[in-house]
Each structure stands twice: as structure tokens, then as C-alpha cells.
Protein backbone atom coordinates (compact mmCIF):
# COMPACT_ATOMS: atom_id res chain seq x y z
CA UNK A 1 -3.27 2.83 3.37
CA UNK A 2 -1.71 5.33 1.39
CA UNK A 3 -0.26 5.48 -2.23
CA UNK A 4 -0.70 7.67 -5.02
CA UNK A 5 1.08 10.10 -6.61
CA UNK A 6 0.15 13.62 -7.10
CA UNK A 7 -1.31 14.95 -10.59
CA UNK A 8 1.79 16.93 -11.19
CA UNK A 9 3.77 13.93 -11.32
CA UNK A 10 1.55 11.89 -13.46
CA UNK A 11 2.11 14.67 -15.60
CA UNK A 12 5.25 14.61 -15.87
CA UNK A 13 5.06 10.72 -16.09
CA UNK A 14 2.92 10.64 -19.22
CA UNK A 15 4.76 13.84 -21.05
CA UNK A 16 7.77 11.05 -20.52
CA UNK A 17 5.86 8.10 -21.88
CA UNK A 18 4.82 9.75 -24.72
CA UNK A 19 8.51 11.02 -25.85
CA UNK A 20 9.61 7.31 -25.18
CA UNK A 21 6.99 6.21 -27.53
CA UNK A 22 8.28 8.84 -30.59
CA UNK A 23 12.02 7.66 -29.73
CA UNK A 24 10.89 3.78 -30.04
CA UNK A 25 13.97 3.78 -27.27
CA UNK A 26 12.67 1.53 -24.12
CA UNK A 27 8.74 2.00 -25.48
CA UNK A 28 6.14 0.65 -24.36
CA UNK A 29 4.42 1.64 -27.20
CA UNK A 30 1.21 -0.36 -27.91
CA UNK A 31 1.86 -3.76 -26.41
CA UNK A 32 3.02 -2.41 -22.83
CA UNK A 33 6.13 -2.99 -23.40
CA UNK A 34 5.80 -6.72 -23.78
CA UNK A 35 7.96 -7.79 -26.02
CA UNK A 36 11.15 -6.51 -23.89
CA UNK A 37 10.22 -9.12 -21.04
CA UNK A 38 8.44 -11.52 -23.36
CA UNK A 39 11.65 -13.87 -23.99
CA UNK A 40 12.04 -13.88 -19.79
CA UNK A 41 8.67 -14.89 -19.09
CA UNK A 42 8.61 -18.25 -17.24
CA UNK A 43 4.95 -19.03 -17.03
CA UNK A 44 2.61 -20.31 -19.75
CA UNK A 45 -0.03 -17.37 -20.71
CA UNK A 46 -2.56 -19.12 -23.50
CA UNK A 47 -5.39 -16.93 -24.91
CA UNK A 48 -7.79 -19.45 -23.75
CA UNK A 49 -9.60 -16.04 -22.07
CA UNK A 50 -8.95 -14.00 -24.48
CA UNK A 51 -12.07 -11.11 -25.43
CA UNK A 52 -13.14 -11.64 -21.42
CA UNK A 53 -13.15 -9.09 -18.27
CA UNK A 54 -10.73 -8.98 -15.73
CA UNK A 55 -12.04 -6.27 -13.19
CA UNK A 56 -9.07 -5.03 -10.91
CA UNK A 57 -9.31 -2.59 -7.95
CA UNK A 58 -6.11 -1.66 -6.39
CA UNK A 59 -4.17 1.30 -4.19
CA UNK A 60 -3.69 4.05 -6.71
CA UNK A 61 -0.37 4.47 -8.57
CA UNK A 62 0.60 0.54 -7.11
CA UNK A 63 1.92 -0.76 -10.02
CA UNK A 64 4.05 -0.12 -12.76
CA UNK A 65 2.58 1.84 -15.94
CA UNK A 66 5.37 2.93 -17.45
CA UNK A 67 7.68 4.35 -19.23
CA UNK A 68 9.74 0.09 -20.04
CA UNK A 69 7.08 -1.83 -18.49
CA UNK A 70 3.00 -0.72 -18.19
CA UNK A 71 2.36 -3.91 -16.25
CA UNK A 72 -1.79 -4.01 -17.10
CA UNK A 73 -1.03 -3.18 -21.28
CA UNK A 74 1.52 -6.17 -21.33
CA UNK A 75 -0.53 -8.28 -19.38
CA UNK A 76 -3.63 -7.75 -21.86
CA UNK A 77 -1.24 -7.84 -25.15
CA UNK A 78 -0.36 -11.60 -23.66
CA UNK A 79 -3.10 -12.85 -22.83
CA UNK A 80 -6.21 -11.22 -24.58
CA UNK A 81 -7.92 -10.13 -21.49
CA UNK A 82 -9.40 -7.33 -21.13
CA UNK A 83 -8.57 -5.21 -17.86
CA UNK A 84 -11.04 -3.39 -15.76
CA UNK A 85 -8.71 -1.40 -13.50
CA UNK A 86 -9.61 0.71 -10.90
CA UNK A 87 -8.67 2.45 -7.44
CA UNK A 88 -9.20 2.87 -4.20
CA UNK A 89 -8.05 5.22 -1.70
CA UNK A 90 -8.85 3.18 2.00
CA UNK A 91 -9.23 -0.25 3.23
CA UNK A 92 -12.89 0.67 4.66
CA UNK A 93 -13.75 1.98 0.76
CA UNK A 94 -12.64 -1.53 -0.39
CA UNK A 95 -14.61 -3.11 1.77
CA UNK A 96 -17.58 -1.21 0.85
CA UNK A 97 -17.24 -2.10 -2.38
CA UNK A 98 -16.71 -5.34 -2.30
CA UNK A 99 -19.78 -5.90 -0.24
CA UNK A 100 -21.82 -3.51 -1.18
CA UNK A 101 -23.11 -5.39 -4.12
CA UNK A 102 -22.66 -2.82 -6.64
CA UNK A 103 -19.50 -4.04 -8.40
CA UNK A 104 -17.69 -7.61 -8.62
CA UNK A 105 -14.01 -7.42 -8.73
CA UNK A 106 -11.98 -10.18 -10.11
CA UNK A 107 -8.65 -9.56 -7.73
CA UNK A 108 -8.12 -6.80 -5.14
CA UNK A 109 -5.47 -5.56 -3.07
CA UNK A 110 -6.16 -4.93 0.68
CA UNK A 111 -4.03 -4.46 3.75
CA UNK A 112 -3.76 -7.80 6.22
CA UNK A 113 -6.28 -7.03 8.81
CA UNK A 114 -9.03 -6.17 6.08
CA UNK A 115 -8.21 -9.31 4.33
CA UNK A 116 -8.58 -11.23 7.34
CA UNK A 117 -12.05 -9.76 8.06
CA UNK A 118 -12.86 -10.44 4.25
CA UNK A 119 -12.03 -13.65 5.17
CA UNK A 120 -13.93 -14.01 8.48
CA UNK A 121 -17.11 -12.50 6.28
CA UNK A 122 -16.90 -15.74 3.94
CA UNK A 123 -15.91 -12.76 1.01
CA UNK A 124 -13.29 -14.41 -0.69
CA UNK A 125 -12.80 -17.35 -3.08
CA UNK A 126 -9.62 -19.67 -2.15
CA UNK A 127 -7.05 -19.33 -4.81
CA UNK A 128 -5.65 -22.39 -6.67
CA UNK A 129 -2.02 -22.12 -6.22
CA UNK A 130 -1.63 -24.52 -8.86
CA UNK A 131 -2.13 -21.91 -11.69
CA UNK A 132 0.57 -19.79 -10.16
CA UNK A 133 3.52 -21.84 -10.36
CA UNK A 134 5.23 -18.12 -9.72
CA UNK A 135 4.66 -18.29 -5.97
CA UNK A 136 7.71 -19.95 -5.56
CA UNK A 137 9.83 -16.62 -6.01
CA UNK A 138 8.23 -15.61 -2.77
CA UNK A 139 10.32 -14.67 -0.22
CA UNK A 140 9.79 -17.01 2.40
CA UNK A 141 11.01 -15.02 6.00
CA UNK A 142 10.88 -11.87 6.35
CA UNK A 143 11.76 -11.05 10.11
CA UNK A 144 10.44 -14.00 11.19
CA UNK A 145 7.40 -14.08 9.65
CA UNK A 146 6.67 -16.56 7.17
CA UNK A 147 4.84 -14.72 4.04
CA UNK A 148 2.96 -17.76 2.97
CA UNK A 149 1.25 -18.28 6.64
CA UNK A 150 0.58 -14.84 7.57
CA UNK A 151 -1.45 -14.29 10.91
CA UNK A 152 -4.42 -12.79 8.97
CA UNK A 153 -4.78 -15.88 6.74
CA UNK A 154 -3.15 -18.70 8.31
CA UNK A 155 -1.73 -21.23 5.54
CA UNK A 156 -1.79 -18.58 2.76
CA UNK A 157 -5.13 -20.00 1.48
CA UNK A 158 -6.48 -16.63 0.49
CA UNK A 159 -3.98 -14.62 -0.33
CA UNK A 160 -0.39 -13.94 -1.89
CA UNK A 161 1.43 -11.26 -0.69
CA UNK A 162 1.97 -8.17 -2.31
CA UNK A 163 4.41 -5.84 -0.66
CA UNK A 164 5.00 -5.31 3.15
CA UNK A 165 6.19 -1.55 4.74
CA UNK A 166 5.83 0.11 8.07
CA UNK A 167 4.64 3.67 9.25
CA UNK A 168 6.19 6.57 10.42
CA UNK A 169 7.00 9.74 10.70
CA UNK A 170 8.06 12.33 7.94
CA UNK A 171 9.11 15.66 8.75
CA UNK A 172 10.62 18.64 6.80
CA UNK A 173 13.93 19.20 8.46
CA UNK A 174 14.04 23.07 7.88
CA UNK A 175 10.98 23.23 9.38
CA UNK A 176 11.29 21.74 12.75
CA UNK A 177 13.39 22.78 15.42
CA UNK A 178 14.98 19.71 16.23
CA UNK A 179 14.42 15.95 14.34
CA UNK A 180 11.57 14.27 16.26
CA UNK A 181 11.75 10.84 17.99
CA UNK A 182 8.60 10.53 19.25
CA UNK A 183 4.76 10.46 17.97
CA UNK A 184 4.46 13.30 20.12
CA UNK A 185 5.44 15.94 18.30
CA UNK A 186 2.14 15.87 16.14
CA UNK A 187 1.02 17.16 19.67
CA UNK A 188 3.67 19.70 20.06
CA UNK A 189 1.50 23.61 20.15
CA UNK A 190 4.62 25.15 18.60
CA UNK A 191 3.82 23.50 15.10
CA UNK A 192 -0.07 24.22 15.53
CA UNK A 193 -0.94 24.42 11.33
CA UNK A 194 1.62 23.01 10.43
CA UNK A 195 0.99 19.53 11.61
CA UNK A 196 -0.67 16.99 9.41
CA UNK A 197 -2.87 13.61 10.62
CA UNK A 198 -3.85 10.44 9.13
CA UNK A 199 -7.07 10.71 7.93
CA UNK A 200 -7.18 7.19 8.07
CA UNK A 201 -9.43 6.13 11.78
CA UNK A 202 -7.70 2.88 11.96
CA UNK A 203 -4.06 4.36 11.77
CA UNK A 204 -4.56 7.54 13.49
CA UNK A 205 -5.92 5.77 16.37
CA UNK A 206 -2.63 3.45 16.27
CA UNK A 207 -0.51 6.57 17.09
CA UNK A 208 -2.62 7.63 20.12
CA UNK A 209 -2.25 3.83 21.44
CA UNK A 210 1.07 4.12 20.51
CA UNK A 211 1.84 6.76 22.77
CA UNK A 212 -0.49 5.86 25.52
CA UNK A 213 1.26 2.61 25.49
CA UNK A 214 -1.97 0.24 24.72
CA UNK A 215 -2.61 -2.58 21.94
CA UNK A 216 -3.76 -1.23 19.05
CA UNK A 217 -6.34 -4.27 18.80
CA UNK A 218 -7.70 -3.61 21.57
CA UNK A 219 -11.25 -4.46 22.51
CA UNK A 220 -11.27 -2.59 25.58
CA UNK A 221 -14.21 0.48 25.09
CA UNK A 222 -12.00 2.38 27.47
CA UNK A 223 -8.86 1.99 25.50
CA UNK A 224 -10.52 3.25 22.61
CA UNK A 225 -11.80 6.21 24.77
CA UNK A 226 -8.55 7.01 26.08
CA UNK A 227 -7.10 7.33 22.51
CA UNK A 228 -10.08 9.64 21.45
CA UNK A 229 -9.29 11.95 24.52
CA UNK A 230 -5.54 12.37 23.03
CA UNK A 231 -6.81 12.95 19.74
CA UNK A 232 -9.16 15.80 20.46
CA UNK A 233 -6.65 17.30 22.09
CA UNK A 234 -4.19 17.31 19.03
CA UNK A 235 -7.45 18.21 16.41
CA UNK A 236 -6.65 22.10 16.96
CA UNK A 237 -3.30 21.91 16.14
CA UNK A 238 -4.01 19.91 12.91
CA UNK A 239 -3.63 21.36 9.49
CA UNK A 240 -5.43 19.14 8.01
CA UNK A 241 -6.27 15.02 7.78
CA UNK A 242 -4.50 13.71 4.86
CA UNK A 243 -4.52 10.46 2.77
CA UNK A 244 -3.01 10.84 -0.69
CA UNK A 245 -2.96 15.20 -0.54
CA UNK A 246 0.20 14.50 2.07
CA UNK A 247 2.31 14.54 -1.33
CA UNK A 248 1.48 17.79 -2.40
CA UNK A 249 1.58 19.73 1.20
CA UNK A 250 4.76 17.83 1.76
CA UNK A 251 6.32 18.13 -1.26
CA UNK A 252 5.32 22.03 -1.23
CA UNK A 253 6.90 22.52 1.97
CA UNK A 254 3.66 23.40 3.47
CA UNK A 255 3.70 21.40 6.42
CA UNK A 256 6.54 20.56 8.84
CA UNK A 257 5.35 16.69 10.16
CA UNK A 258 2.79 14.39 9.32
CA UNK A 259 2.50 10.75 9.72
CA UNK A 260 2.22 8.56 6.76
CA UNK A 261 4.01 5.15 4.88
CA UNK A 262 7.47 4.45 4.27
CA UNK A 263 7.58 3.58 0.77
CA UNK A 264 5.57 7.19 -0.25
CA UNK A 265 7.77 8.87 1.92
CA UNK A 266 10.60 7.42 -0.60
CA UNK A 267 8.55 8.51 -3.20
CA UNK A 268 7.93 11.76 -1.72
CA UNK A 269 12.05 12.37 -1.43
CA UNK A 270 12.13 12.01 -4.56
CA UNK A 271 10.10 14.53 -6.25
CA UNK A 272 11.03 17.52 -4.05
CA UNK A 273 14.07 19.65 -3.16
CA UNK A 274 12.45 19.53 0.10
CA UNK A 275 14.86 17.55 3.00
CA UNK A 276 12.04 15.61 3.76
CA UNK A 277 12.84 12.61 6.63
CA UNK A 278 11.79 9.91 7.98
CA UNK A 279 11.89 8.32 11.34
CA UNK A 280 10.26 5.69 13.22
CA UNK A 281 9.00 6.87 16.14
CA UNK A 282 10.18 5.32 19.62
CA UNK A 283 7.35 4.14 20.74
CA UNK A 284 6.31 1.94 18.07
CA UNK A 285 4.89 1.63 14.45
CA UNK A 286 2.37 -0.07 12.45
CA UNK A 287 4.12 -3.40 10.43
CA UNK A 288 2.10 -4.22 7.55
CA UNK A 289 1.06 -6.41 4.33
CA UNK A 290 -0.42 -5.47 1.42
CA UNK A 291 -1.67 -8.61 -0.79
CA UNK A 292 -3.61 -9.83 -3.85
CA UNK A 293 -6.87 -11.35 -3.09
CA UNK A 294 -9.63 -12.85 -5.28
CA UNK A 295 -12.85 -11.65 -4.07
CA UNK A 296 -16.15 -14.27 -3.76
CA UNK A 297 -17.99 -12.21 -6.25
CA UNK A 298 -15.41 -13.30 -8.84
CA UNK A 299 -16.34 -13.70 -12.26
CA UNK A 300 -13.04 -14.37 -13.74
CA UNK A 301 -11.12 -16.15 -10.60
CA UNK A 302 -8.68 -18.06 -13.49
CA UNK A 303 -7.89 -14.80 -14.87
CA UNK A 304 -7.02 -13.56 -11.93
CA UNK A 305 -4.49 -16.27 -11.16
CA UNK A 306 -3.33 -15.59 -14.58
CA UNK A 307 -2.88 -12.22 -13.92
CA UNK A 308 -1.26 -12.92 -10.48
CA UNK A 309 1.49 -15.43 -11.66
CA UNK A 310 2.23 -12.43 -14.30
CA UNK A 311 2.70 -10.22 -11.49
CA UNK A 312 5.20 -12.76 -9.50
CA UNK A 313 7.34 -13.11 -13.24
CA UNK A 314 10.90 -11.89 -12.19
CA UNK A 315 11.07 -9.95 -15.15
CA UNK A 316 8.22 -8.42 -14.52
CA UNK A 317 8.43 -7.89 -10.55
CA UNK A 318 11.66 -6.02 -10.62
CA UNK A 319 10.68 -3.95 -13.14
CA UNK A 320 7.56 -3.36 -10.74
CA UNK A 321 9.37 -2.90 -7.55
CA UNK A 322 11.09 0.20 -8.76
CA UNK A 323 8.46 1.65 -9.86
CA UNK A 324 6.19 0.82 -6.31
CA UNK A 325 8.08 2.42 -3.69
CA UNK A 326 7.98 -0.47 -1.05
CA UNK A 327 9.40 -3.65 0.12
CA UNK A 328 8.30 -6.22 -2.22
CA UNK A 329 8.83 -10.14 -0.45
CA UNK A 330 10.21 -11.58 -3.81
CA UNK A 331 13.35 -13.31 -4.30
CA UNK A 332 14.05 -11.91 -7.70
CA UNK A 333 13.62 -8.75 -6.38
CA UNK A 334 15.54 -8.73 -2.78
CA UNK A 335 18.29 -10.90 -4.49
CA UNK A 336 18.46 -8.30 -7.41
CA UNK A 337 21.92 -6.79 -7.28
CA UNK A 338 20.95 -3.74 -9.53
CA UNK A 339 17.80 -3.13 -7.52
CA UNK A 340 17.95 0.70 -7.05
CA UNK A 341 16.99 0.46 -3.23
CA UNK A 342 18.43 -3.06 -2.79
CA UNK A 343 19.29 -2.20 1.26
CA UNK A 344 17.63 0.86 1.67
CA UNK A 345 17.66 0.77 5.42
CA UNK A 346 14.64 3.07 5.43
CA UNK A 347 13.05 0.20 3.24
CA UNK A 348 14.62 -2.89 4.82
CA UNK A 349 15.97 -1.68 7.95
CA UNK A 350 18.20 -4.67 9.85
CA UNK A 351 16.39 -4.35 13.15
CA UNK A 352 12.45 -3.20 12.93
CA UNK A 353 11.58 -0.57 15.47
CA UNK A 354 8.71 -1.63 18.04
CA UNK A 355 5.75 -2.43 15.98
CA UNK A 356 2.52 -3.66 16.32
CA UNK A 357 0.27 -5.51 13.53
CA UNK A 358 -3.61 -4.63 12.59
CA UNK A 359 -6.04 -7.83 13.06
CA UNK A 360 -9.80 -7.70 12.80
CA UNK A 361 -11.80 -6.59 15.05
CA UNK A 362 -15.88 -7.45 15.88
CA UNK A 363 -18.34 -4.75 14.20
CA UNK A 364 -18.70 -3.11 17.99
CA UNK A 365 -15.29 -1.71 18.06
CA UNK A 366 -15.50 -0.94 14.15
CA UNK A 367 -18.55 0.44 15.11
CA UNK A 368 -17.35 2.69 18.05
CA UNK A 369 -14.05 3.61 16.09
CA UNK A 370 -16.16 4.79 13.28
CA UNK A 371 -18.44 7.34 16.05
CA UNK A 372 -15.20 8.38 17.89
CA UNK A 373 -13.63 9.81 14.73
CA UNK A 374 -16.65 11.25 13.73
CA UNK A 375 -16.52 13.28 16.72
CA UNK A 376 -12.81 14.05 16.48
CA UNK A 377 -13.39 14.90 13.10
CA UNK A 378 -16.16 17.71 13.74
CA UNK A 379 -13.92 19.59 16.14
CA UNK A 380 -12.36 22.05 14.08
């Protein structure tokens, strides 16, 4: 999914960090910013590790790096560890890469149904739950799901969830002439280039089902077919795919709609004078989880629990949660009465909209999803 924040703004964000630094007011200077948090830390973090490799691969601009807390600097000030971190910009990259043989990752942060075909491929280690004693700040129920058995990885064996969010639409209200309700106004001819699409396969398909009313697992070829029919329909009328380059068109006013995730459309709001909104269209939306996994080619699984149980710290999960623009399934966090979007109800709306969830799917409908898009793709 989904996730990063433009250049400009990681400008902007380092011209700040630096200034902190000179003012010594709310640093994190050289240790992360460690020894704010240090006195709230409720784990034990020995150096046991310290001098070896933690290699990290995560959605860009997912967790906090500044200016109070740079979660990764802390976390290496504490413990010694080194940390390898990196980013990736799609579930199907991850997967490449954590396959491919290449590279070996220590912990990784995929979406649900990717996990669950990790999983299903025999590519992750089980995690020892009893070297994060943290786990118990996760929220249990979130509308009636239970975070620790998750229908991807049934009794939480693999994974520990991360955050959880839902798509939607975003639209520039200037720009359209009335607020849409519907997933069909990425199909509407009178905003032909000025329409953007997920470049994602696996989500832009979801809106086509969506509006043709079909599962978005399914593993019916004519399903599928159906969906790519709708879709080369809209491709003329598309200004362009977008993952991560949605900020900048968005923010820029250069588009009037586009589909994309809830928490970077609150990110999005916030860096523009843009009215930029959000809706969730009627006929359904994509519910998902993002969570920390520890890959089979792990070299440093106990640093990786380390590192997780850092992440789950209260002191160190709020402090994360406003700077990650989503719904984070932490106790410390929901209960947190100073939490800047504590009831958002973009961000924790009291009744979901329709939704549907991702699960894996066999390699012949990964397979044919892959050759339909291609085929959308070349179009225009």
C-alpha cells in the first residue's frame, strides 16, 4: 500500500530537525532522542547484541524519525544494534525481495493478505512472544476482529500487528462539481485528466469489483475479466497511475479524484491549502492490516523481537502514532487522551462502511491479475 511523504516535506522535516538539534529544545540529537523516553521504558533492552545487524525493510516514511523521537537512532543508542533500514513501495516488491534470494531481512512490514501468502510459502520464522512482553498493550477488538487471531494468520503465530486503515476516495472539493459517493466517478468523462488510479493491480482491481458488485477474492477467471473490461474503459480518462506521486499531484491541486489510503489522505490535508476530502465510497472499501513480520531468512530473529517490543513501548508508540498517519491497535495509544486524532472519525469512524478484506490467492489468479494489468496498463 501506500505511504511516503513527498521530498518537499522531508525537506522541510530535516531543516526542522536540524534547528531542534542547535536549540537542544526536544532534540533528538545523537541518541534519537532516547533519553526523553528512556525513564518510561518498560521492557528490559541488554546489549547482549550489541555491534550486530538488524536489517529492516518497511513502507516508506512508516515510522517516526523525528524531530522528539527518531524511533531507529533510539532503538540503536539502547541496544547497540546496528540498523539496516530500508523501503519498499508495494506488497508484490516485498515479496520479491524476500524471496528472491538477494537480501535477508531481519523484520518486515507487509499488508495481511501478503503475510498470509508469506506464510502459506513456509517464508516466515514464528516469533517468540515471550521476548515481547509488550504485546500486551495490543488492542484486543477492533470491530470485531480480534488483532491477535487475524484471518491471515490465525492465532497470531506470525505476526503482530502494526496499524490497520481502510481505502477510499480523496477528492479536491474545488475541483469537482459535486462531492462523490460512489467509485464511479473515477469513470466520470467530465474529469478525463484529471482523474488519478491506483497503480497498485491488487487495489485497483478491488474498485472495479467493487462497483460490479463481486468478491474481491475471487477465483472466478470471469470475474477477473469483467473487472479488466471496466478498467480499460476508465484507462483514457486516467491522468496517471499513482503510488506515492498521489502526494504531490494532490497536494498541487493537479488532479481532482484519485483513490488512495486513509491515513495519507490525513497526511495529505495536512500539508496543503488544498480542501482535499475524503469519502468512502458506497459501495464498499478495502479494510486492512499492516504488521511486523520476521522473515525465514532471518539472521537476527532475537533482534527483531527486541526491536518489536521497542516498537509496542507506550512511550514510544504514541510518540509513533502521531507521526504515522493511521490507526494504530494499541491501548496506550487509543486510550491516549492527548492523542492528536484520538476520534478522528475519518481514522476511527463508529460504523465502517461496506468493506471487504484481501486474502491470498493461488499463483493462477496472481498470475492472470499480473497479464490483465499489463494490458490495461499499455492502453494509453
Amino acid at each position: 500500500m501506500k505511504k511516503r511523504i513527498l521530498a518537499l516535506v522531508l525537506g522541510v522535516v530535516m531543516l526542522a530537525s536540524v534547528a531542534v538539534v542547535f536549540t537542544g529544545c526536544g532534540a533528538t540529537a545523537n541518541d534519537g532522542g532516547l533519553s526523553l523516553i528512556q525513564d518510561q521504558l518498560l521492557g528490559e533492552y541488554t546489549r547482549d547484541l550489541a555491534g550486530t545487524t538488524l536489517n529492516v525493510v518497511n513502507w516508506g516514511e512508516f515510522i517516526a524519525t523525528g524531530p522528539e523521537l527518531h524511533i531507529v537512532r533510539a532503538f540503536e543508542t539502547l541496544t547497540g544494534i546496528n540498523v539496516n533500514y530500508s523501503t519498499f513501495n508495494t506488497n508484490d516488491e516485498l515479496h520479491t525481495r524476500l524471496t528472491a534470494g538477494g537480501e535477508s531481512f531481519d523484520l518486515a512490514f507487509p499488508s495481511d493478505y501478503m503475510i498470509q501468502r508469506l506464510i502459506n510459502e513456509g517464508n516466515l520464522n514464528r516469533i517468540n512472544f515471550d521476548n515481547i512482553p509488550n504485546l500486551q498493550f495490543i488492542q484486543r477488538e477492533v470491530h470485531g476482529l480480534d488483532m491477535l487471531d487475524l484471518w491471515f494468520d490465525p492465532g497470531g503465530l506470525y505476526s503482530v500487528p502494526y496499524v490497520w486503515g481502510m481505502t477510499g476516495l480523496i477528492y479536491n472539493y474545488n475541483l469537482v462539481q459535486e462531492p462523490p459517493t460512489s467509485w464511479t466517478a473515477l469513470w466520470e468523462e467530465r474529469y478525463a485528466g484529471q482523474i488519478l488510479m491506483f497503480e497498485s493491480s491488487r487495489d485497483a482491481f478491488a474498485v472495479a469489483k467493487f462497483i460490479l458488485g463481486l468478491d474481491v477474492n475471487s477465483e472466478d477467471e470471469a470475474d477477473w475479466h469483467a473487472a479488466a473490461a471496466l478498467l480499460r474503459d476508465q484507462a483514457p480518462l486516467v491522468r496517471q497511475y499513482v503510488g506515492d506521486e498521489i502526494y504531490d499531484i494532490m497536494i498541487g491541486g493537479n488532479a481532482a479524484l484519485g483513490p488512495y489510503y486513509v491515513g495519507c489522505f490525513l497526511l495529505m490535508r495536512t500539508l496543503t491549502d488544498e480542501d482535499l476530502r475524503f469519502v468512502f465510497p458506497e459501495e464498499g472499501v478495502n479494510f486492512f492490516v499492516d504488521s511486523m513480520i520476521i522473515p525465514a531468512t532471518s539472521q537476527n530473529q532475537l533482534g527483531a523481537e527486541m526491536f518489536i517490543n521497542f516498537l509496542l513501548e507506550p512511550a514510544v508508540a504514541r510518540q509513533n502514532a502521531e507521526a504515522v498517519f493511521y490507526a494504530f491497535p494499541h491501548t496506550e495509544v487509543v486510550d491516549y487522551e492527548n492523542f492528536s486524532r484520538r476520534g478522528d472519525p475519518v481514522l476511527f469512524p463508529t460504523n465502517l462502511p461496506p468493506y471487504q478484506r484481501f486474502v491470498d490467492q493461488s499463483r493462477e489468479f496472481i498470475s492472470l491479475r499480473y497479464s490483465l494489468w499489463d494490458e490495461i496498463r499499455n492502453i494509453r
